[in-house]
C-alpha atoms as a PDB file:
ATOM      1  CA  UNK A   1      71.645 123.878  36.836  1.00  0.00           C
ATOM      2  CA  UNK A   2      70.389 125.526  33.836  1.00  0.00           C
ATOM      3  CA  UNK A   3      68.459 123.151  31.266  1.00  0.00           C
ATOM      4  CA  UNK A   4      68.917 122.857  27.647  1.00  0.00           C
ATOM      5  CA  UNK A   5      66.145 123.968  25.897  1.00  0.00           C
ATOM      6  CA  UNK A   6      64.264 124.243  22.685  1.00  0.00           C
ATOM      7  CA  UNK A   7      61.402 127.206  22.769  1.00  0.00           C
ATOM      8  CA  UNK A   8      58.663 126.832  20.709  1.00  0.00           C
ATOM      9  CA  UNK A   9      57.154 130.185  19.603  1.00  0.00           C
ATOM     10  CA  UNK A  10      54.372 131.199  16.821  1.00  0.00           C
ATOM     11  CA  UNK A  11      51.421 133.156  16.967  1.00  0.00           C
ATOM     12  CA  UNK A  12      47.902 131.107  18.121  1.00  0.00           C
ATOM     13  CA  UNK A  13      47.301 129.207  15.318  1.00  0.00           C
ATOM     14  CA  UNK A  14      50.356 128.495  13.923  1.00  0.00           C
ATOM     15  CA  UNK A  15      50.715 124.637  15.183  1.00  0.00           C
ATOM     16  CA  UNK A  16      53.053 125.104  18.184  1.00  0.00           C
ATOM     17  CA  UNK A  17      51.218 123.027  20.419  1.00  0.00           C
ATOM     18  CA  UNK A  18      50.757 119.911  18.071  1.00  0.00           C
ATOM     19  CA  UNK A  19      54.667 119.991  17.399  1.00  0.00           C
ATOM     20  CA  UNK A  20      55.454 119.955  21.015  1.00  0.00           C
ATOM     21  CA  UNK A  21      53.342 116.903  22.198  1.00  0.00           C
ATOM     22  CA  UNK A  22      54.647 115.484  19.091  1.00  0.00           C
ATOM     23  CA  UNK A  23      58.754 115.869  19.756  1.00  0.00           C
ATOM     24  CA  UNK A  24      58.099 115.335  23.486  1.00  0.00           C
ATOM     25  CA  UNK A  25      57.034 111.637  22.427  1.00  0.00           C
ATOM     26  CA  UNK A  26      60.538 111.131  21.015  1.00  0.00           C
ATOM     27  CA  UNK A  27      63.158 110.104  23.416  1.00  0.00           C
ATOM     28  CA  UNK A  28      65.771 112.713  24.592  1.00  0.00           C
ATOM     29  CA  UNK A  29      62.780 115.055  24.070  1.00  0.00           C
ATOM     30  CA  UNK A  30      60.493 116.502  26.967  1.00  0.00           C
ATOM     31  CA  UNK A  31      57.757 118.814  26.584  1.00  0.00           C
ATOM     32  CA  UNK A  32      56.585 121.283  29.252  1.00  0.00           C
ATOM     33  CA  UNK A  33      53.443 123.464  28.084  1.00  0.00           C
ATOM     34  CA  UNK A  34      52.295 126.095  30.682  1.00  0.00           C
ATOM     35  CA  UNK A  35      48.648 125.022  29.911  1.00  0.00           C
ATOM     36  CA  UNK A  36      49.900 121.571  31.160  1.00  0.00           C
ATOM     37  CA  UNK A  37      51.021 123.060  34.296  1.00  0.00           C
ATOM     38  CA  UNK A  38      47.802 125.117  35.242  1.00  0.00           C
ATOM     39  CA  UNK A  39      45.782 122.333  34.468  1.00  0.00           C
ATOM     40  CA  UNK A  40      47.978 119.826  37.032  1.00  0.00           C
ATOM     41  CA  UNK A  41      47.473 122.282  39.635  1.00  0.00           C
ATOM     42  CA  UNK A  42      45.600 121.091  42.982  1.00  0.00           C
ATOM     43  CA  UNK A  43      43.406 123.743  43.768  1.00  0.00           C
ATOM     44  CA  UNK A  44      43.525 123.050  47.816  1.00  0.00           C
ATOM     45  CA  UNK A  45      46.949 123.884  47.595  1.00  0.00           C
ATOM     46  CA  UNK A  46      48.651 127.197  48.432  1.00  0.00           C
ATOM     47  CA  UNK A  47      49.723 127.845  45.024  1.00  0.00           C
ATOM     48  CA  UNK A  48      46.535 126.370  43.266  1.00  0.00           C
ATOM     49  CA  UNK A  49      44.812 128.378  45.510  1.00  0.00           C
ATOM     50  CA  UNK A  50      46.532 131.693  44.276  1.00  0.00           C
ATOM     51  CA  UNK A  51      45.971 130.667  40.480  1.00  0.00           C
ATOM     52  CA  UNK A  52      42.804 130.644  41.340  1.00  0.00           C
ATOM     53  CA  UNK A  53      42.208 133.737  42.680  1.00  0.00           C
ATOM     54  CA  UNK A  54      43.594 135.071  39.144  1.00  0.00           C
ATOM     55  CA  UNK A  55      42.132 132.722  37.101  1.00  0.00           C
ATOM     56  CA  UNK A  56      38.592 132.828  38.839  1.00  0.00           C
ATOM     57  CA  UNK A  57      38.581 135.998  37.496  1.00  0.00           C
ATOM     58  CA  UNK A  58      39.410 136.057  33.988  1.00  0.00           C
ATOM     59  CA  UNK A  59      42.694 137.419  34.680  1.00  0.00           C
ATOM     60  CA  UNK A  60      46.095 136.514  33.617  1.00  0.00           C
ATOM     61  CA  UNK A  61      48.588 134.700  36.256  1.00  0.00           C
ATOM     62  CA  UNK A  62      51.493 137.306  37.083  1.00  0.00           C
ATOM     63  CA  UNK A  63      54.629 136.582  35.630  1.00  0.00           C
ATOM     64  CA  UNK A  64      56.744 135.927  39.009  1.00  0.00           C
ATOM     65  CA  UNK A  65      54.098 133.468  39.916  1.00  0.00           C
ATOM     66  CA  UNK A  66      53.849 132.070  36.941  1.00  0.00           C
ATOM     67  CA  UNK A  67      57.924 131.166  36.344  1.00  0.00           C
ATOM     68  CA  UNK A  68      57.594 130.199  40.100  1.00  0.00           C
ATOM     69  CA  UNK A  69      54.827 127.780  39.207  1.00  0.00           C
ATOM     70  CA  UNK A  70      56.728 126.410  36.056  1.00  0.00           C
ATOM     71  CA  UNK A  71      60.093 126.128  38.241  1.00  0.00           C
ATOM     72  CA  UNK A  72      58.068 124.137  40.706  1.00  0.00           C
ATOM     73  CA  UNK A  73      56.752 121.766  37.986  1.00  0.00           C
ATOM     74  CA  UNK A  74      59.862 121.198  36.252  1.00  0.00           C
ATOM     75  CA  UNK A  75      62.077 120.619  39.398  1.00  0.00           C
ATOM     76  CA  UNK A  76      59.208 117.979  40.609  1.00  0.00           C
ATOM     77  CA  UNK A  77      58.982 116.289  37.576  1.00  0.00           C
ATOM     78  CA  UNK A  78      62.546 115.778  37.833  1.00  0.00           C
ATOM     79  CA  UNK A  79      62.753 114.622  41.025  1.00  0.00           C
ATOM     80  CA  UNK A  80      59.994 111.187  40.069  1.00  0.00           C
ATOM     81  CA  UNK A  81      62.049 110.950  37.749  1.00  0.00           C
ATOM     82  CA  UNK A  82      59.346 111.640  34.365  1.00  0.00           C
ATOM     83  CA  UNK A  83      62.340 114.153  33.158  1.00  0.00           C
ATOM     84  CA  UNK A  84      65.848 113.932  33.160  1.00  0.00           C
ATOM     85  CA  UNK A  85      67.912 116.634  32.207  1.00  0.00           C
ATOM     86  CA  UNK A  86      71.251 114.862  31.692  1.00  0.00           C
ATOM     87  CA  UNK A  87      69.729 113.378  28.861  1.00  0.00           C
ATOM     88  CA  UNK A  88      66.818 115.216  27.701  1.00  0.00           C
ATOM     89  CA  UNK A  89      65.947 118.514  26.477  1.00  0.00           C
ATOM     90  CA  UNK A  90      63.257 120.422  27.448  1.00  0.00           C
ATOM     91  CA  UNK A  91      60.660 121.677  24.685  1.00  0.00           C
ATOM     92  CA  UNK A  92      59.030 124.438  25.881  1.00  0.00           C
ATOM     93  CA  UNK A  93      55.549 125.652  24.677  1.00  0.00           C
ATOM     94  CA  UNK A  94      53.434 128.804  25.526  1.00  0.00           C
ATOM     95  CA  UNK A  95      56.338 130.119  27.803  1.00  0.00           C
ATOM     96  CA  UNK A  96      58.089 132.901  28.364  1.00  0.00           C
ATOM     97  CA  UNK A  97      55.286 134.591  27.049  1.00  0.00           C
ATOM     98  CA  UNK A  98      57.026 137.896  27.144  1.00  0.00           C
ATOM     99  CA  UNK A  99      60.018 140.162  27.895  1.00  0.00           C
ATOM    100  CA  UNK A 100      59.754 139.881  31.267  1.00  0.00           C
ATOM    101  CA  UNK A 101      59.267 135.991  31.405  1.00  0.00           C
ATOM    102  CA  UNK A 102      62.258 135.410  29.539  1.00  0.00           C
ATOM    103  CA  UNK A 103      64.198 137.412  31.916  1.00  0.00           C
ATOM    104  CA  UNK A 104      63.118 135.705  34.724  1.00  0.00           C
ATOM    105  CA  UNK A 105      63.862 132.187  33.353  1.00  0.00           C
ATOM    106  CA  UNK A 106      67.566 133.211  32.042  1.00  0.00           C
ATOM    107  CA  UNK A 107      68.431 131.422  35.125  1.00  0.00           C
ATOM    108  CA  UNK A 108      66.819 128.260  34.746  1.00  0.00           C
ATOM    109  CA  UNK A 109      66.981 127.501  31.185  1.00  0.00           C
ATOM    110  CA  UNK A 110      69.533 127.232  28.619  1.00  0.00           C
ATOM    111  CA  UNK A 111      68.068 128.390  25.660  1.00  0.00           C
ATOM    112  CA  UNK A 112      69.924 126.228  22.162  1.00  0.00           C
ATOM    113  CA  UNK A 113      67.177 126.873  19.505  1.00  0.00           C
ATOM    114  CA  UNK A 114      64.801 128.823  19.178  1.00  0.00           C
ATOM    115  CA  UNK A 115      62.110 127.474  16.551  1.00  0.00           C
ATOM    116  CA  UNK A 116      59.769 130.477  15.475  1.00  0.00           C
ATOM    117  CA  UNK A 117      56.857 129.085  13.267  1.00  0.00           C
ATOM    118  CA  UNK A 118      55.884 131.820  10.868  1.00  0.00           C
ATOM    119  CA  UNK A 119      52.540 131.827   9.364  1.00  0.00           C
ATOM    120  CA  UNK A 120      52.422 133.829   6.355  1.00  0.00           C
ATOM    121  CA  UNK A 121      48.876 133.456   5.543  1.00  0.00           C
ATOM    122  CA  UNK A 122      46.596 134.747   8.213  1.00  0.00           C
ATOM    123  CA  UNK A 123      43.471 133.135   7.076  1.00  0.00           C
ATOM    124  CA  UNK A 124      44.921 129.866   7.438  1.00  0.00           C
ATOM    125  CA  UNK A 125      45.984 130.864  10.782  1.00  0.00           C
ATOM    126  CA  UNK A 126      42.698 132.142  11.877  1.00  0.00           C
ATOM    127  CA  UNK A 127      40.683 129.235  10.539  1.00  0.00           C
ATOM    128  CA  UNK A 128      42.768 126.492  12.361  1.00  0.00           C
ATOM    129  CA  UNK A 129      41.865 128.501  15.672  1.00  0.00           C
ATOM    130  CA  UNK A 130      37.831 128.445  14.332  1.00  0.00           C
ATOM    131  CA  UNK A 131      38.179 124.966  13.939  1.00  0.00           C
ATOM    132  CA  UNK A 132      40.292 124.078  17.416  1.00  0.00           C
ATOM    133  CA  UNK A 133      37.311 126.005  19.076  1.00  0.00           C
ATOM    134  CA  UNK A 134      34.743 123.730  18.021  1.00  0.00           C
ATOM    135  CA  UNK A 135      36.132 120.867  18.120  1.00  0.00           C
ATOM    136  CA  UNK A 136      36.958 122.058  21.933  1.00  0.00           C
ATOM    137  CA  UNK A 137      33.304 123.150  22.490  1.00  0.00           C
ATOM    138  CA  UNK A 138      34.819 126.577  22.867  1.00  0.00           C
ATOM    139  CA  UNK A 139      32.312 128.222  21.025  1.00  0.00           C
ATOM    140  CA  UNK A 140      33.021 131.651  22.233  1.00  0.00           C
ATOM    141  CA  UNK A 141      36.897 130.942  21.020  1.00  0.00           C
ATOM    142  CA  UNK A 142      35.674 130.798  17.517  1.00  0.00           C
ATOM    143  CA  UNK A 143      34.280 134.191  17.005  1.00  0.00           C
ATOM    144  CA  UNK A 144      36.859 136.767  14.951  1.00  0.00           C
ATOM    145  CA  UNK A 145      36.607 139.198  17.558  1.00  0.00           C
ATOM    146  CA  UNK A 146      38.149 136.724  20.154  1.00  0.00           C
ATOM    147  CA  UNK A 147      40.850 135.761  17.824  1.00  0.00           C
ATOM    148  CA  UNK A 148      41.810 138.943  16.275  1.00  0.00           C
ATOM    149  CA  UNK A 149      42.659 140.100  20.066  1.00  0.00           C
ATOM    150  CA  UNK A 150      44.581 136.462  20.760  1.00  0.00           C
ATOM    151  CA  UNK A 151      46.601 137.658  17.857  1.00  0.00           C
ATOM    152  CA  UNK A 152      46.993 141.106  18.282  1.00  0.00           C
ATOM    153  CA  UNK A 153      48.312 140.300  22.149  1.00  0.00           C
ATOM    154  CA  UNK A 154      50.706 137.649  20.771  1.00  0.00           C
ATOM    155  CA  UNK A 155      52.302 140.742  18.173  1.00  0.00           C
ATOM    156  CA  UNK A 156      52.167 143.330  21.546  1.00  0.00           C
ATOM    157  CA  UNK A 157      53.517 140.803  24.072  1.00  0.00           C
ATOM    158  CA  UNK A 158      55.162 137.584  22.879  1.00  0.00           C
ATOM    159  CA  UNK A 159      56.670 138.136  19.832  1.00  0.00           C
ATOM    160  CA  UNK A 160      58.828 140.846  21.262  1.00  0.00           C
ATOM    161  CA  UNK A 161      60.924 137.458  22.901  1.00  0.00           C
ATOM    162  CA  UNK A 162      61.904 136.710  19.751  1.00  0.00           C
ATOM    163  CA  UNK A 163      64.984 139.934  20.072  1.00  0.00           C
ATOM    164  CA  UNK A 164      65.924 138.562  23.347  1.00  0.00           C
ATOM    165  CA  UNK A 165      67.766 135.232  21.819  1.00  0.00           C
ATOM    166  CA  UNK A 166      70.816 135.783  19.566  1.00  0.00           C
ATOM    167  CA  UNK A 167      69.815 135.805  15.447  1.00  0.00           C
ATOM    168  CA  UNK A 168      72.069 132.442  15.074  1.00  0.00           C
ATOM    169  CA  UNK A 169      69.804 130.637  17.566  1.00  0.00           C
ATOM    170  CA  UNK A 170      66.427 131.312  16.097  1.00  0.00           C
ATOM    171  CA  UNK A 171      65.401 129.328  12.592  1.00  0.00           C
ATOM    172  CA  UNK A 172      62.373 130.259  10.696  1.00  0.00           C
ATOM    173  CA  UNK A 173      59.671 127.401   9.632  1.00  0.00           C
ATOM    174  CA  UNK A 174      56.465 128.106   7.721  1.00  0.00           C
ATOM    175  CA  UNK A 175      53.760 126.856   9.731  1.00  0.00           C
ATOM    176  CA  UNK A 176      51.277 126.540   7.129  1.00  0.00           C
ATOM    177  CA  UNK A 177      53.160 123.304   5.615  1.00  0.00           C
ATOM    178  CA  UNK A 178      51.384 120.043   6.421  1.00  0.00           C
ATOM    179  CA  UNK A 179      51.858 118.674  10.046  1.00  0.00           C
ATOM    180  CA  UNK A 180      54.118 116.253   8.799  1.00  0.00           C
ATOM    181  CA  UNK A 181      56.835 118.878   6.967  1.00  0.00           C
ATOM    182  CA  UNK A 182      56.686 121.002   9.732  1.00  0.00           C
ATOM    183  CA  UNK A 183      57.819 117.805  11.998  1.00  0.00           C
ATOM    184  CA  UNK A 184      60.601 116.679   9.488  1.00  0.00           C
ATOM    185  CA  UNK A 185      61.791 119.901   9.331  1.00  0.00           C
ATOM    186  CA  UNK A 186      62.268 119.958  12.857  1.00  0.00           C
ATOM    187  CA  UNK A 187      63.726 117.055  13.419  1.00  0.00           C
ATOM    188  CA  UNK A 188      66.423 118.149  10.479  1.00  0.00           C
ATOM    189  CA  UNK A 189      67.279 120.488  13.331  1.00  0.00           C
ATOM    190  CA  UNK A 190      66.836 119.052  16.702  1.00  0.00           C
ATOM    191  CA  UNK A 191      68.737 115.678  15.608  1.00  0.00           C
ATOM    192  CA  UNK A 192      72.561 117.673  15.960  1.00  0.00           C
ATOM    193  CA  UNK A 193      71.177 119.369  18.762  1.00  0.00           C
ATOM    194  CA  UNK A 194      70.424 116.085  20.449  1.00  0.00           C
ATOM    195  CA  UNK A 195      73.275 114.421  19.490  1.00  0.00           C
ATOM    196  CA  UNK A 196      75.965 117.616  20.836  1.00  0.00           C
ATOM    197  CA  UNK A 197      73.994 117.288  24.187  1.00  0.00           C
ATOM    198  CA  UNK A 198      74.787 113.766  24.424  1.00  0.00           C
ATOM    199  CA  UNK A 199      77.869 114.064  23.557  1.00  0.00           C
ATOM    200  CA  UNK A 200      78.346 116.804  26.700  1.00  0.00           C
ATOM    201  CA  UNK A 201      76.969 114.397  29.318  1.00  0.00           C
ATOM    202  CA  UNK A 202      79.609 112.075  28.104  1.00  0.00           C
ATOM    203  CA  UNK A 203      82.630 113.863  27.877  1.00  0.00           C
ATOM    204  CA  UNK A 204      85.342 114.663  31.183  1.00  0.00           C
ATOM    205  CA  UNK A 205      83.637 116.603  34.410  1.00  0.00           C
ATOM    206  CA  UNK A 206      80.259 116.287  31.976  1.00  0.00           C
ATOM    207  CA  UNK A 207      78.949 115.877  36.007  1.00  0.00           C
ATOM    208  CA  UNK A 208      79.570 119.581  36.366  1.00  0.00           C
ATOM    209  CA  UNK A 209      76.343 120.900  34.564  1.00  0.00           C
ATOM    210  CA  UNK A 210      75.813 124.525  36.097  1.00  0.00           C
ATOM    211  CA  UNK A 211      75.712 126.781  33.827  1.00  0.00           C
ATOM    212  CA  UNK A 212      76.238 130.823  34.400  1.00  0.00           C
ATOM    213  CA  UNK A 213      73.421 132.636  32.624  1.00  0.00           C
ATOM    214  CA  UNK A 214      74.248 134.685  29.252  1.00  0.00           C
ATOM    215  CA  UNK A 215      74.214 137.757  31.238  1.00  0.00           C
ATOM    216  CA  UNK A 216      76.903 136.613  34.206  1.00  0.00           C
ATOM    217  CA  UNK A 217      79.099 135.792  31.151  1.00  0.00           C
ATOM    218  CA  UNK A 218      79.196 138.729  30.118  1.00  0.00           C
END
C-alpha cells in the first residue's frame, strides 16, 4: 500500500515545520516529521542503537536507514491505530531530504501535492532561524555561519526533490506571509485533496488500495 501524501518542502526558515503540526491537528490530516521520529527512538534498541552511532558523532543518518527508520514508524503508528491511511493523509515534513530519499520512498508513498514554501526575502528567512535558536537555547544555531551552511545544504541537497514530482503537482506559497495566510492558503488546497481521497475509500473495490509506483506505470 502506497499512502497519499502531501510533502512539505522550503528551505530552514521558511515555516515548514509550524504548518505541519498545524494541518496534522485537523482531521483527515497526519503529520510525520523525521525529527519526530529520531527523537521517539529507544536508544537500547537495535535501531536506536545504530542512530546513535551516527548521531553520537555529528554525522548525518544514511539514507537507507533513515527511510527504513521512517517506514518502521509509519507502519507502527498504523498498526495502534494513531494513523489511518484509509482516511488520512500523511503530511510529511523534513523528508525525503534528497534525490536519493525520494527514490527510495516511491514505494511507500503516494505523492498528491507537493507544497514548496518559497521565501523570497532571505533576511526574513535567516532571522526566523536566529530567533528559533534562542528561543531553543541553541545558541550555536544562531550564528550566520551555521545558518548560511543550513541553507546552502538545503539549495545542494533538498531542493533538487523538487524536479522529481511532476510541475502540475507542486504549488508555490510565499512563506514570508503571516502564519495565518500561509495556513488558509493551504487549506484552499488540501480541502479538494481531502475530499477526492474520501471520495476513493468510498467508491466500488475502494478496499483494493495498492498502488504501483509512478515508475512500474510506466
Amino acid at each position: 500500500m502506497r499512502y497519499k501524501s502531501i510533502l512539505l518542502l522550503g528551505a530552514p526558515g521558511s515555516g515548514k515545520g509550524t504548518q505541519g503540526k498545524i494541518l496534522g491537528s485537523i482531521p483527515g490530516f497526519y503529520h510525520s516529521a523525521t525529527g519526530d521520529i529520531f527523537r521517539s527512538l529507544d536508544l537500547q534498541s537495535e535501531m536506536g542503537r545504530v542512530f546513535w552511532e551516527y548521531a553520537g558523532k555529528g554525522q548525518l543518518v544514511p539514507d537507507e536507514l533513515t527511510i527504513k527508520l521512517w517506514k518502521q514508524y509509519v507502519k507502527q503508528v498504523e498498526l495502534i491505530n494513531q494513523f489511518h491511511p484509509h482516511g488520512e493523509i500523511l503530511v510529511l515534513d523534513g523528508i525525503p531530504r534528497n534525490l536519493k530519499q525520494a527514490e527510495l520512498l516511491e514505494d511507500a508513498i503516494d505523492v498528491v501535492k507537493v507544497i514548496h514554501l518559497v521565501c523570497s526575502d532571505v533576511s526574513k528567512m535567516v532571522e526566523r532561524l536566529r530567533r528559533r535558536a534562542l528561543k531553543e537555547n541553541r545558541f550555536d544555531d544562531a550564528s550566520d555561519e551555521v545558518i548560511r551552511q543550513r541553507l546552502e545544504i538545503y539549495e545542494r541537497e533538498t531542493r533538487p526533490v523538487l524536479g522529481f514530482y511532476p510541475p502540475e503537482r507542486i504549488v508555490r506559497i510565499e512563506a514570508t506571509q503571516s502564519i495565518i495566510r500561509v495556513l488558509s492558503q493551504l487549506i484552499d488546497i488540501l480541502v479538494p485533496l481531502k475530499e477526492e481521497h474520501d471520495r476513493e475509500q468510498t467508491a466500488p473495490g475502494a478496499d483494493r488500495l495498492e498502488d504501483e509506483p509512478a515508475h512500474a506505470r510506466d
